[in-house]
Protein backbone atom coordinates (compact mmCIF):
# COMPACT_ATOMS: atom_id res chain seq x y z
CA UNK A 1 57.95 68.67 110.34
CA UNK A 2 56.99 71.84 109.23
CA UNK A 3 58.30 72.64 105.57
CA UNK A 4 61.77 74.60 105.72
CA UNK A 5 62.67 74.56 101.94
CA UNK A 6 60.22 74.37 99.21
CA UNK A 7 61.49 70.93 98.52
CA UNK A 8 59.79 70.35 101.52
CA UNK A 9 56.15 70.73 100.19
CA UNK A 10 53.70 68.12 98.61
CA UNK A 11 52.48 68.53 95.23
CA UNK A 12 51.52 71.62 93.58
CA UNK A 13 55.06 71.93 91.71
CA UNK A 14 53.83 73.96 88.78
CA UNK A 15 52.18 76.52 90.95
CA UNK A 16 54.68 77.21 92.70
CA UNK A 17 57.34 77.36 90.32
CA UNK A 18 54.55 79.75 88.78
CA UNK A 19 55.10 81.63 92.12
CA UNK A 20 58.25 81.73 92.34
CA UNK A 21 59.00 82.92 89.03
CA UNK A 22 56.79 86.14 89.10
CA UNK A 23 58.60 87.01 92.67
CA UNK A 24 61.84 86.44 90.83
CA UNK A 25 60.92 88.91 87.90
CA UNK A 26 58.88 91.42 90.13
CA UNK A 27 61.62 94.34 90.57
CA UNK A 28 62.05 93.61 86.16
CA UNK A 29 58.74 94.27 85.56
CA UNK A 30 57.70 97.02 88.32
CA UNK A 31 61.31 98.74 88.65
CA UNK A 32 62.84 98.79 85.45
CA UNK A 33 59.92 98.32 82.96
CA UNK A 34 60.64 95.00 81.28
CA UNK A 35 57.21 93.54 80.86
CA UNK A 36 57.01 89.88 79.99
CA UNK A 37 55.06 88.55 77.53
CA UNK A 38 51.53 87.76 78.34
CA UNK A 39 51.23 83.66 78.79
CA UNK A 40 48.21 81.46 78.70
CA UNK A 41 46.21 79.23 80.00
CA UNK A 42 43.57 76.49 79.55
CA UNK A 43 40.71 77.98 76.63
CA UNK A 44 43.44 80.97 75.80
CA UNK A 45 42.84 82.68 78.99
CA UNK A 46 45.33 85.39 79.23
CA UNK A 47 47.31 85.36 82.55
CA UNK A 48 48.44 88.38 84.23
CA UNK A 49 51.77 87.55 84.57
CA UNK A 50 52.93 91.63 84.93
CA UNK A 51 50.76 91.97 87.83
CA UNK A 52 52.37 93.75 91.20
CA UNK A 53 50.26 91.19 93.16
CA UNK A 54 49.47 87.35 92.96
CA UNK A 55 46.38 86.21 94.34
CA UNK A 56 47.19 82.05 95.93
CA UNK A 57 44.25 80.20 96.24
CA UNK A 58 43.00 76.91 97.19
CA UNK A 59 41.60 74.29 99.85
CA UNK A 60 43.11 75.12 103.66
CA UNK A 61 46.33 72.84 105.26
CA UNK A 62 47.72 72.23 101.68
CA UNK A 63 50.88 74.83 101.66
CA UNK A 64 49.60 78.21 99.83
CA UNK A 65 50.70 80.37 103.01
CA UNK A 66 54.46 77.99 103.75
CA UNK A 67 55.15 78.65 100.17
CA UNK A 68 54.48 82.17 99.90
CA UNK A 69 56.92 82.56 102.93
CA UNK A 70 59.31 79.93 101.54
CA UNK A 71 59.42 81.63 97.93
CA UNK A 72 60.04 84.92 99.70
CA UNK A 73 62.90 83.98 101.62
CA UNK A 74 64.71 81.76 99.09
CA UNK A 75 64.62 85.05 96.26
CA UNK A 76 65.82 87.28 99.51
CA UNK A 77 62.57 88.68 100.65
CA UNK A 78 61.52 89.97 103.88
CA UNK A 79 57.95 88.28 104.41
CA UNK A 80 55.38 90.68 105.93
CA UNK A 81 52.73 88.77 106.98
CA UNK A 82 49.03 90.00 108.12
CA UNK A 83 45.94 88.41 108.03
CA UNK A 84 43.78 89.41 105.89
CA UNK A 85 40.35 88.74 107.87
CA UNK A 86 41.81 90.59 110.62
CA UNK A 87 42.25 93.37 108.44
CA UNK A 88 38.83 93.67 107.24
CA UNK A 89 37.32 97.17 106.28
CA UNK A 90 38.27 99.75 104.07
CA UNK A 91 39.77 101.82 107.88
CA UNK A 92 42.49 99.22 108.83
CA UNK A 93 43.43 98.34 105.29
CA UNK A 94 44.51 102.45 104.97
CA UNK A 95 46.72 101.94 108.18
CA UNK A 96 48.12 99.05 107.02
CA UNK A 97 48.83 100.99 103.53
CA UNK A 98 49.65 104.20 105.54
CA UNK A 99 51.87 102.13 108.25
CA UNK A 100 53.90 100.59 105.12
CA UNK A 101 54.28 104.40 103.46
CA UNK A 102 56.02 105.67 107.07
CA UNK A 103 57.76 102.42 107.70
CA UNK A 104 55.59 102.06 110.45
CA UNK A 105 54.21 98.78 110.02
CA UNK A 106 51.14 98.12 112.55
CA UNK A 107 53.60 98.52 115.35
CA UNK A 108 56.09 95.43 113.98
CA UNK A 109 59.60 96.05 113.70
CA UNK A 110 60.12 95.55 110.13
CA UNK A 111 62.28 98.05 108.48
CA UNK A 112 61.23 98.99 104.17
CA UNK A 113 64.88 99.63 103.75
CA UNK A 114 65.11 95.56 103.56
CA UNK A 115 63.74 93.90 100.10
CA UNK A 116 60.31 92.86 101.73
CA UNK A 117 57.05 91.48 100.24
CA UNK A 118 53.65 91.62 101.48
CA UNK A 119 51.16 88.42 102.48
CA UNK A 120 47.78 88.98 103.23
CA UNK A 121 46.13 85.60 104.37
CA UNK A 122 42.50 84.83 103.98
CA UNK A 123 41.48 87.34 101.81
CA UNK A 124 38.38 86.16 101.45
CA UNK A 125 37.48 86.44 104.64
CA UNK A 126 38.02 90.28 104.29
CA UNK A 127 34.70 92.66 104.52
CA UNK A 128 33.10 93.74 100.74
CA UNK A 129 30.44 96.19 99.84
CA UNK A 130 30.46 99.42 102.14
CA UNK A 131 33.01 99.13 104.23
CA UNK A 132 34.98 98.28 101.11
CA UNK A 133 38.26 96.29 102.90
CA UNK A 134 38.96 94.56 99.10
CA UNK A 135 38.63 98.16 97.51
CA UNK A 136 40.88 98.95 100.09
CA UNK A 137 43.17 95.90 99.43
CA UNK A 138 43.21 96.81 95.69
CA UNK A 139 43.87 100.25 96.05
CA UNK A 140 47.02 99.50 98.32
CA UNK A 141 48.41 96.54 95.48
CA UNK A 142 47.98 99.92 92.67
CA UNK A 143 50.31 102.17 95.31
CA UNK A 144 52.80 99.73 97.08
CA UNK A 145 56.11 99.64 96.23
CA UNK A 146 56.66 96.09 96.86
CA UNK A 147 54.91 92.49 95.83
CA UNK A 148 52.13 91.53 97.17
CA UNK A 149 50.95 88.02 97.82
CA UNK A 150 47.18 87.25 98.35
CA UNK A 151 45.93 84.27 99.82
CA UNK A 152 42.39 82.59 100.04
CA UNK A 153 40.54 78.96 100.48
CA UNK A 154 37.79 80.09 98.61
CA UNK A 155 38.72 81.14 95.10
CA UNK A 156 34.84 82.09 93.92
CA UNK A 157 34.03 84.05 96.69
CA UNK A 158 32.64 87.16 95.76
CA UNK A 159 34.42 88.78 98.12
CA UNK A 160 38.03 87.98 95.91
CA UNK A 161 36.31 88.15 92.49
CA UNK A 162 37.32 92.26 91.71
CA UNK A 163 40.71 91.00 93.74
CA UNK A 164 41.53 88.88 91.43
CA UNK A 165 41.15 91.27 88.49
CA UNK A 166 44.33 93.01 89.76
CA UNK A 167 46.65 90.07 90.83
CA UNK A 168 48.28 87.08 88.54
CA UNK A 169 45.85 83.98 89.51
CA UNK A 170 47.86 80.88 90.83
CA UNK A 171 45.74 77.64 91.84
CA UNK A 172 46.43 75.63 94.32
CA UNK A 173 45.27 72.06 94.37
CA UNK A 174 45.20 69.57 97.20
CA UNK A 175 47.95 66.78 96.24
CA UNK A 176 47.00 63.22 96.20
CA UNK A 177 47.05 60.62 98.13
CA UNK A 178 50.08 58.72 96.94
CA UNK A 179 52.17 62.05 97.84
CA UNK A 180 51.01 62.80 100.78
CA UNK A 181 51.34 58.76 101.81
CA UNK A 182 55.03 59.02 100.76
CA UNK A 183 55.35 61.97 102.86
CA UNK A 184 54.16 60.36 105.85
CA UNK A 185 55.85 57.59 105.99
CA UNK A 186 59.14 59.65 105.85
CA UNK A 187 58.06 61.18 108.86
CA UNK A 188 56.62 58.19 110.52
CA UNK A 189 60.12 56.56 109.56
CA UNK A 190 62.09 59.64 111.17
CA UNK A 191 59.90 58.88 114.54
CA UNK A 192 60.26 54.76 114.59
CA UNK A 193 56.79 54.43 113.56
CA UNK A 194 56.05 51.49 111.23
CA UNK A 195 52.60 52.29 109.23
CA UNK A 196 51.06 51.16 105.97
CA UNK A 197 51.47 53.33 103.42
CA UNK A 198 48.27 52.42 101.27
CA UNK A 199 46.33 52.95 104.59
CA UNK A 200 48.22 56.56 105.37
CA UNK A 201 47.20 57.44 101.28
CA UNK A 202 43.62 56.21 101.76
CA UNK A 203 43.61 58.88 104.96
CA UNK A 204 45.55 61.28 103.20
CA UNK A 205 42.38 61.26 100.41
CA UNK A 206 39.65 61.29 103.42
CA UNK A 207 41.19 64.57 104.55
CA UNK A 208 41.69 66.06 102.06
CA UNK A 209 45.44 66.37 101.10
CA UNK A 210 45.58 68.40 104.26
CA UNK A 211 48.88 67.73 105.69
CA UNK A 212 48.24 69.16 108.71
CA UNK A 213 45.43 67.21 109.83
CA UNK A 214 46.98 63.97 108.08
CA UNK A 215 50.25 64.35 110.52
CA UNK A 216 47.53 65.39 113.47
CA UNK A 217 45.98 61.97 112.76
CA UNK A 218 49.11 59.80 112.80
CA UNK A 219 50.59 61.14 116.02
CA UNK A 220 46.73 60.07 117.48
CA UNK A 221 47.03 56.88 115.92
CA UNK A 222 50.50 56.50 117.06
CA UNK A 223 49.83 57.37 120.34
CA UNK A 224 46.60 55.15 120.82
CA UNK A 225 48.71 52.41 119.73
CA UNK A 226 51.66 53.26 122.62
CA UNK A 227 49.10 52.73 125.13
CA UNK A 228 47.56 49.41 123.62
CA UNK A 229 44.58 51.13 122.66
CA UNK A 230 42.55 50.10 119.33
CA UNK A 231 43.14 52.99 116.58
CA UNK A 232 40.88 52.69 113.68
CA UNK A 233 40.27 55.04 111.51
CA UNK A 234 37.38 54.37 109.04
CA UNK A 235 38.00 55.46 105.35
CA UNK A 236 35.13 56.01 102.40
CA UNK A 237 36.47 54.39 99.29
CA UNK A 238 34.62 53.91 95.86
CA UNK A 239 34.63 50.41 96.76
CA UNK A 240 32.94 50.59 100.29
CA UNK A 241 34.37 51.41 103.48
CA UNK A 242 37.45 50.60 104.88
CA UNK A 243 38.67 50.09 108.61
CA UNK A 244 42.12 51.39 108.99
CA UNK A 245 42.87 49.74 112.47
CA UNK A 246 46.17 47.71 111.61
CA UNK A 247 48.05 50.66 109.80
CA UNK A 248 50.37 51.01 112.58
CA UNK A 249 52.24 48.13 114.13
């Protein structure tokens, strides 16, 4: 059940139309010059829509990484993916920017002759201060030919702050619980699985929106239930606790 189209993903519709839109204007604005006009956003915050990288943040399992991959491929992209934390001081982040110069990508087969975009996951687990893998990160968004998405959990890390200074800033938010309930009980349909759909958006809030974990949970439940076990799952509300042990019958 892993999302194939962006129609696919729950919630977060404005940012990643947001998304979406900036890859779509990219070779515009960084190949022919046409800079947009500068948009804002909540208190007149100017965003930096004419940036050459976007930096994708919010809380882990809620779809920033699908769709930066999913955005890429539907505008014709080649996604490049790397992980950022495994990329962490100012050494390997020169490879990586030297290994995109040559074409010679960190040993992986990817040819720059193909419209291709950059992701760098977990930014903010990359290495700061001396060792300087965000200089490093920034200095490679100022020289690439190509867009670069950035992606991090933790949006006021220090470790992203000067980051973010170079890249367009698109939030993330985990969706609620009513989407992610809907979304689950079209899967639990797909499988023959009958569960409650208040009691699915009730999890959905305990964990966070995390869709991953929420799907995790439902095959357990599912298959505690196959083998006549008791599944309960117990859920904080504002009005108390709640036992979710009959969700699936």
């Amino acid at each position: 059940y892993k999302p194939r189209t962006l129609k696919d993903l729950v919630g977060n519709n404005a940012p990643i139309t947001k998304l979406r839109t900036w890859l779509q204007d990219w070779e515009k604005v960084h190949v022919h010059g046409q800079k947009k006009p500068v948009t804002f956003r909540g208190r007149g915050v100017p965003e930096n829509v004419n940036a050459k990288a976007v930096l994708v943040s919010g809380p882990p399992g809620i779809g920033k990484t699908t769709a930066c991959r999913l955005v890429a491929q539907e505008l014709g992209y080649i996604p490049m993916e790397f992980n950022a934390s495994d990329q962490r001081n100012k050494a390997t982040v020169d490879n990586l920017a030297s290994g995109l110069a040559t074409n010679a990508v960190i040993g992986k087969n990817y040819s720059l002759k193909q419209k291709s975009c950059l992701i760098m996951d977990e930014v903010d687990g990359m290495s700061g201060g001396d060792r300087g893998g965000g200089a490093a990160l920034i200095q490679l968004i100022k020289k690439t030919k190509m867009p670069v998405m950035c992606i991090c959990n933790d949006r006021m890390s220090t470790k992203v702050r000067s980051l973010a200074n170079s890249c367009y800033d698109i939030r993330f938010t985990k969706p609620n619980g009513a989407q992610c309930g809907q979304r689950v009980a079209a899967i639990a349909k797909a499988e023959g699985v009958h569960v409650d759909t208040d009691a699915m958006a009730m999890l959905a809030e305990q964990l966070g929106g995390d869709m991953r974990q929420i799907i995790n949970n439902l095959e357990m439940l599912s298959m505690a239930a196959e083998s006549g076990k008791a599944a309960t799952v117990s859920i904080g509300t504002r009005g108390g606790g709640k036992d979710v042990q009959n969700m699936l019958s």
